[in-house]
N, C-alpha and C. Protein backbone atom coordinates (compact mmCIF):
# COMPACT_ATOMS: atom_id res chain seq x y z
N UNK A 1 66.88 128.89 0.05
CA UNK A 1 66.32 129.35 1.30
C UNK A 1 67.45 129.60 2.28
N UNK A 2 67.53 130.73 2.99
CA UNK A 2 68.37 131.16 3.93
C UNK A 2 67.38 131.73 5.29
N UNK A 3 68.48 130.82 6.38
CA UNK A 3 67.99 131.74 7.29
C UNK A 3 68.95 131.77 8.25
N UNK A 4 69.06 133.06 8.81
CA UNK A 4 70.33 133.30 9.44
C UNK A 4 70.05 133.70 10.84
N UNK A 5 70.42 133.28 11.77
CA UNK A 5 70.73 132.76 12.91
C UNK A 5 71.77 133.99 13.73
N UNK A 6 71.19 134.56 14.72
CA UNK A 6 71.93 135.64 15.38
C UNK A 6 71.94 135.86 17.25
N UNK A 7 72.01 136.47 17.80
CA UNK A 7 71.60 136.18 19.09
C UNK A 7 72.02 137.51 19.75
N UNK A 8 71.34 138.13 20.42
CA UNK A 8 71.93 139.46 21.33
C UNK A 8 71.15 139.29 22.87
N UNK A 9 71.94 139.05 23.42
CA UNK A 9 71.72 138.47 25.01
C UNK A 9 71.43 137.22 25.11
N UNK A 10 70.14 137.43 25.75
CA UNK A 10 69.69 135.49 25.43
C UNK A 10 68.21 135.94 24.68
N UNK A 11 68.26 136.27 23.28
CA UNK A 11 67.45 136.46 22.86
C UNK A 11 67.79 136.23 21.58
N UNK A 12 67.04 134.82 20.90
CA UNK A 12 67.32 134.40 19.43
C UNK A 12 66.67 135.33 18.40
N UNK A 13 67.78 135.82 17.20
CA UNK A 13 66.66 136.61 16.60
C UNK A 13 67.10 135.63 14.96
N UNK A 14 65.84 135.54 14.58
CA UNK A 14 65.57 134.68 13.08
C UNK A 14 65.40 135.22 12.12
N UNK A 15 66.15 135.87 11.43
CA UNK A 15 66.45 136.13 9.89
C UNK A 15 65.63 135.05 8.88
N UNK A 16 64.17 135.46 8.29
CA UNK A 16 63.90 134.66 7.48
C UNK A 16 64.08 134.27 6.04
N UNK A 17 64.04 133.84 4.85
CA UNK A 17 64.22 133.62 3.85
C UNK A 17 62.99 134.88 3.10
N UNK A 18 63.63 134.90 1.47
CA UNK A 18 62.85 136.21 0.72
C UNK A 18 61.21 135.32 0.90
N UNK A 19 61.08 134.13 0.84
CA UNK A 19 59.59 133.73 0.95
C UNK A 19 59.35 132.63 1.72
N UNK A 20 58.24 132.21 2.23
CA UNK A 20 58.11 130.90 2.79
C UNK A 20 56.37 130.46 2.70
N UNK A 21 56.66 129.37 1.71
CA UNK A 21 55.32 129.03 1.31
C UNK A 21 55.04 127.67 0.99
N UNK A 22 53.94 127.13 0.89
CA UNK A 22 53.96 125.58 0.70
C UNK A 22 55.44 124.21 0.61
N UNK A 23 55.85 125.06 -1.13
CA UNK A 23 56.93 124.31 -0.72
C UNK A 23 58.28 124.53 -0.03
N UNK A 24 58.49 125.48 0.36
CA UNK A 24 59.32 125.38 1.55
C UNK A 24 59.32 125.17 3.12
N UNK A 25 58.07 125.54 3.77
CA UNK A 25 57.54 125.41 4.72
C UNK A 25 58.25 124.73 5.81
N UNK A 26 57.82 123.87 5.26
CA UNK A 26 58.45 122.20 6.06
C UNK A 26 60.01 122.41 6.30
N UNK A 27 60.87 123.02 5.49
CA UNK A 27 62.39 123.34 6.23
C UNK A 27 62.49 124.28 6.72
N UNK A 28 61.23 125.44 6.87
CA UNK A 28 61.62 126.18 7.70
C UNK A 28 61.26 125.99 8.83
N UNK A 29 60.30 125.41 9.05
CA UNK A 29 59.40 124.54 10.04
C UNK A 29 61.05 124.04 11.18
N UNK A 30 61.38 123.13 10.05
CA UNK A 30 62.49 122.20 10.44
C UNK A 30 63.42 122.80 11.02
N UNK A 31 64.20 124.26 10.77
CA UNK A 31 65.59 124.35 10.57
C UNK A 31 65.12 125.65 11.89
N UNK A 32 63.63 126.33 12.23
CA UNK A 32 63.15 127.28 13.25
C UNK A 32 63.43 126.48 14.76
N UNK A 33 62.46 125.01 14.59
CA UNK A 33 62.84 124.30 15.67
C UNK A 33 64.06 123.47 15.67
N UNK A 34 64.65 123.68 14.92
CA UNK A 34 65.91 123.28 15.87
C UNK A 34 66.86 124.36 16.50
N UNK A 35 66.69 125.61 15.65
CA UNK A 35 67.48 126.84 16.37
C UNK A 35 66.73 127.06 17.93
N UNK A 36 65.59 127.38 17.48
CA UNK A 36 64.65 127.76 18.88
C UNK A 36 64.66 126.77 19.99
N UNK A 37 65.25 125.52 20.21
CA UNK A 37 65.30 124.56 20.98
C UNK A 37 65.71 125.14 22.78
N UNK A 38 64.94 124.98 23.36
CA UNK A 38 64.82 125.60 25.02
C UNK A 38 65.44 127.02 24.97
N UNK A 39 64.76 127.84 23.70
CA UNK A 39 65.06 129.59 23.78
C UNK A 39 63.34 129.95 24.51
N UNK A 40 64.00 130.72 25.33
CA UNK A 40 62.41 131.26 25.61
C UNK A 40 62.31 132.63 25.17
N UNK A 41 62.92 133.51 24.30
CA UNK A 41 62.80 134.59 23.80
C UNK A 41 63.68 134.54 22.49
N UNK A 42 62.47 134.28 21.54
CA UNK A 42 62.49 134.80 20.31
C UNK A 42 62.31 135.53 19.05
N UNK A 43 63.08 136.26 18.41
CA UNK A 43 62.32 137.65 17.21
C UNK A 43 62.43 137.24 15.93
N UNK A 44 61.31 137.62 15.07
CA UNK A 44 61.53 137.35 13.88
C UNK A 44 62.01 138.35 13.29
N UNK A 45 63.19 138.15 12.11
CA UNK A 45 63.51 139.32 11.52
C UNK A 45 62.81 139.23 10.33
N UNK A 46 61.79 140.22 9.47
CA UNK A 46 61.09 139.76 8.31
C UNK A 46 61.85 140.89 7.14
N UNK A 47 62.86 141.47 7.64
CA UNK A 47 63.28 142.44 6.67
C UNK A 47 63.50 142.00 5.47
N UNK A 48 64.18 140.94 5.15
CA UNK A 48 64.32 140.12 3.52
C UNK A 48 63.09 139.62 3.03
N UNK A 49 62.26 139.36 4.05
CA UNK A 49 60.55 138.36 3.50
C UNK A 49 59.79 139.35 2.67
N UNK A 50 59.54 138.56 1.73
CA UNK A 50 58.53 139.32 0.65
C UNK A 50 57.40 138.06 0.74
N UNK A 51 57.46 137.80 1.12
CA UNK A 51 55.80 136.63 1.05
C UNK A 51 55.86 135.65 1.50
N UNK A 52 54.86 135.58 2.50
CA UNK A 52 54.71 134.40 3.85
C UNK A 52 53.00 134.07 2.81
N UNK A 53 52.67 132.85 2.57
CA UNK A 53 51.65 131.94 2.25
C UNK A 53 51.11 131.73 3.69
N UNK A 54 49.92 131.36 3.71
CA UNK A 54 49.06 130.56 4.60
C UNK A 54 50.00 129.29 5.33
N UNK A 55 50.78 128.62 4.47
CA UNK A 55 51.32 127.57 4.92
C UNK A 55 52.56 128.10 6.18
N UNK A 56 53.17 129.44 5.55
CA UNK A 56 53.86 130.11 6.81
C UNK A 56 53.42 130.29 7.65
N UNK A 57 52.14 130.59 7.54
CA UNK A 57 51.55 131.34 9.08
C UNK A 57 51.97 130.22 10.07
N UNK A 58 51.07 128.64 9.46
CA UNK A 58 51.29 127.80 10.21
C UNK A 58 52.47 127.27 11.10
N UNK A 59 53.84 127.97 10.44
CA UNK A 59 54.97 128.02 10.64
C UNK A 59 55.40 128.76 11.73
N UNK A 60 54.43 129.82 11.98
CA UNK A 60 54.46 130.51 12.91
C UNK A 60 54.33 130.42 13.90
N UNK A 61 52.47 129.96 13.92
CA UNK A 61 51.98 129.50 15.00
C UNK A 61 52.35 128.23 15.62
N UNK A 62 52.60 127.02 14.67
CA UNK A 62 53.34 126.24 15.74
C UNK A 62 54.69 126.48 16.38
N UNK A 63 55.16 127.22 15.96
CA UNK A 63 56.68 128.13 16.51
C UNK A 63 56.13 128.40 18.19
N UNK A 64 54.83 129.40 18.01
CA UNK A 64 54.64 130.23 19.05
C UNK A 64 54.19 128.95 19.94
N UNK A 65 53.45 127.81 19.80
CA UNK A 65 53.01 127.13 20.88
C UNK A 65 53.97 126.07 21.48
N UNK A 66 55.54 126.09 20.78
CA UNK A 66 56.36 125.48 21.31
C UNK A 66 57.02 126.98 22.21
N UNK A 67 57.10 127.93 21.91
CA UNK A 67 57.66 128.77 22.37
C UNK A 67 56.60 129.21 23.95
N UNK A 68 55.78 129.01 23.68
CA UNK A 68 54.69 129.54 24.95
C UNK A 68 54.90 128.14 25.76
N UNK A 69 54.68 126.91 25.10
CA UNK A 69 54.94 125.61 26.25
C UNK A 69 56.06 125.54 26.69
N UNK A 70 56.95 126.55 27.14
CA UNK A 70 58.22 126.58 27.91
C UNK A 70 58.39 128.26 28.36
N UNK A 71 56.84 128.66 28.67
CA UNK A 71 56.74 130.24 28.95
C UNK A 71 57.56 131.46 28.64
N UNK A 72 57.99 131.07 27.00
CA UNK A 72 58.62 131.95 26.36
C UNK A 72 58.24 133.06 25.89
N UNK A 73 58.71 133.88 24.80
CA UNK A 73 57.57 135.36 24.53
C UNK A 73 58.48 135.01 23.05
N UNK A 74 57.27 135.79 21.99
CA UNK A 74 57.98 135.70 20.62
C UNK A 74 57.62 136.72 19.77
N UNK A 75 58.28 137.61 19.32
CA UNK A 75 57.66 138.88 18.37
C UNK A 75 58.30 138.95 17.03
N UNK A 76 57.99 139.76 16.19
CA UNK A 76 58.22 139.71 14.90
C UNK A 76 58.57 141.51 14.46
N UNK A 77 59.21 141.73 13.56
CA UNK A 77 59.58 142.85 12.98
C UNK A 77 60.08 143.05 11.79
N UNK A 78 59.93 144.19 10.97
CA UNK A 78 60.83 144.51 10.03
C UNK A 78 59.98 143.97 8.64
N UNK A 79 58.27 143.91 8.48
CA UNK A 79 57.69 143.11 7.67
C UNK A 79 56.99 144.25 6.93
N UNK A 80 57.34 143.79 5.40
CA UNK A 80 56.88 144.85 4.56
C UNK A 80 55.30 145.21 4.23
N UNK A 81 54.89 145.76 3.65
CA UNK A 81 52.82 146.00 3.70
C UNK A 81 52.39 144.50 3.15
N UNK A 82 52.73 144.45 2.53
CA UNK A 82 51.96 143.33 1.87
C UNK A 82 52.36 142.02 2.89
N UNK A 83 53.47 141.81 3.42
CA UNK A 83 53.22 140.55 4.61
C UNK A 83 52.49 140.77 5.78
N UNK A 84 52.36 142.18 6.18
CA UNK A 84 51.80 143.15 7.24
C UNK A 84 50.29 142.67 7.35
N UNK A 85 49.92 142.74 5.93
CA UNK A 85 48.70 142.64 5.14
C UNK A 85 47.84 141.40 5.53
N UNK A 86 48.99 140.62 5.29
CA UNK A 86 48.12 138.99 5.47
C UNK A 86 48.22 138.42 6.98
N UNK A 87 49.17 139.08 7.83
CA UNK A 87 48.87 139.00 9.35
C UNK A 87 48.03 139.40 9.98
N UNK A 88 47.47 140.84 8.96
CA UNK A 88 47.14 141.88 10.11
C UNK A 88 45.02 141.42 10.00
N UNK A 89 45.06 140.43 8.35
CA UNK A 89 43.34 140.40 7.59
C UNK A 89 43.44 139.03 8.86
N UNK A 90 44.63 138.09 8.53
CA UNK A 90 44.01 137.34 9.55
C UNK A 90 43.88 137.37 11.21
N UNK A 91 44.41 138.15 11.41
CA UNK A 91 43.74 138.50 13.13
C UNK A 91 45.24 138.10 13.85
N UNK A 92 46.36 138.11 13.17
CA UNK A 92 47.69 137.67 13.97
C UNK A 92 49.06 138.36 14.23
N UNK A 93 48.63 139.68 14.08
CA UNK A 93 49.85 140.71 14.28
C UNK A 93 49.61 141.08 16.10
N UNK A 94 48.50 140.64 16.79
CA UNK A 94 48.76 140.78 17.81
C UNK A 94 48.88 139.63 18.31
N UNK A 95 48.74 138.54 18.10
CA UNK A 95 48.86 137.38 18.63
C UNK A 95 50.80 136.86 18.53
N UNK A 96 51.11 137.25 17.36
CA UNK A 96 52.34 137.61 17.29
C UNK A 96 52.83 138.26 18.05
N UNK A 97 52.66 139.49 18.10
CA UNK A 97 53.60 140.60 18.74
C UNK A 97 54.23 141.58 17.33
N UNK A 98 53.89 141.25 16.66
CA UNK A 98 54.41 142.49 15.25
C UNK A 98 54.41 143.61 15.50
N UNK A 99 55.63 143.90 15.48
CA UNK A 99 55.63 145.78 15.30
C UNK A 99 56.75 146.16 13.95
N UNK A 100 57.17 147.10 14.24
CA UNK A 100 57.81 147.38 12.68
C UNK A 100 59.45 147.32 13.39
N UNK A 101 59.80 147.62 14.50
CA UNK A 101 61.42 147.94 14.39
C UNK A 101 62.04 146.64 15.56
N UNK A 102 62.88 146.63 15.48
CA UNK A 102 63.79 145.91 16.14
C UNK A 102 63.90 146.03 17.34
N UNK A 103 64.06 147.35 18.01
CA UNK A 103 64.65 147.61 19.30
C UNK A 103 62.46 147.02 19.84
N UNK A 104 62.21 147.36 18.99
CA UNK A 104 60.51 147.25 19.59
C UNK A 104 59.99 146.00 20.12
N UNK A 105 60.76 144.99 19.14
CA UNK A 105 60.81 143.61 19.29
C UNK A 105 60.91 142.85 20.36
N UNK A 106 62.32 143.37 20.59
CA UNK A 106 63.33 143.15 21.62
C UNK A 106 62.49 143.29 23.07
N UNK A 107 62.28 144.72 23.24
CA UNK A 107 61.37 145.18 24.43
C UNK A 107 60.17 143.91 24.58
N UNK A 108 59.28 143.91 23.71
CA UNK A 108 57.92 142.93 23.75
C UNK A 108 58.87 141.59 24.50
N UNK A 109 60.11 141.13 24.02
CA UNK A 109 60.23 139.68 24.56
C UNK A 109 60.83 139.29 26.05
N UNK A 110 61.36 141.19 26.18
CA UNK A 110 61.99 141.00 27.34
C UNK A 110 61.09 140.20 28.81
């Protein structure tokens, strides 16, 4: 599992691993909040992700409610159809902020 860690202004952007699912979860869980620690603008990069599980989502969403309890903004990008897929059946590409490009990202968190 890799995840790589970048920053352009004061805006964290998160490079995720090719998958994140049951059993990895929990370190990404782990290794998100400690990067994201008092960031109030953060992006996901999903360009390497090929498959987020149910257990990711969760990964997500508690991301976003540490990120909103310090009136932060958090969006996502760069996610192929089939991860698109399982955000978009469960009702969370807008709750996210998902769009497809980077600079798009960026804008949503400003």
């Amino acid at each position: 599992m890799e995840i790589v860690l970048t920053t352009n202004a004061d805006t964290l952007i998160v490079g995720l691993p090719k998958e994140i699912h049951s059993g990895n979860a929990g370190n990404v869980q782990s290794e998100i909040n400690a990067a994201i620690e008092g960031r109030k603008k953060v992006v996901f990069d999903f360009s390497v992700n090929e498959f987020v599980s149910t257990a990711g989502i969760r990964v997500f969403l508690e991301t976003l409610n540490k990120v909103q309890s310090i009136s932060g903004k958090m969006a996502m990008f760069g996610m192929n159809e089939l991860v698109f897929e399982v955000f978009d059946i469960t009702g969370f590409t807008e709750v996210f902020g998902v769009v497809e490009k980077m600079d798009e990202a960026m804008q949503n968190v400003a």
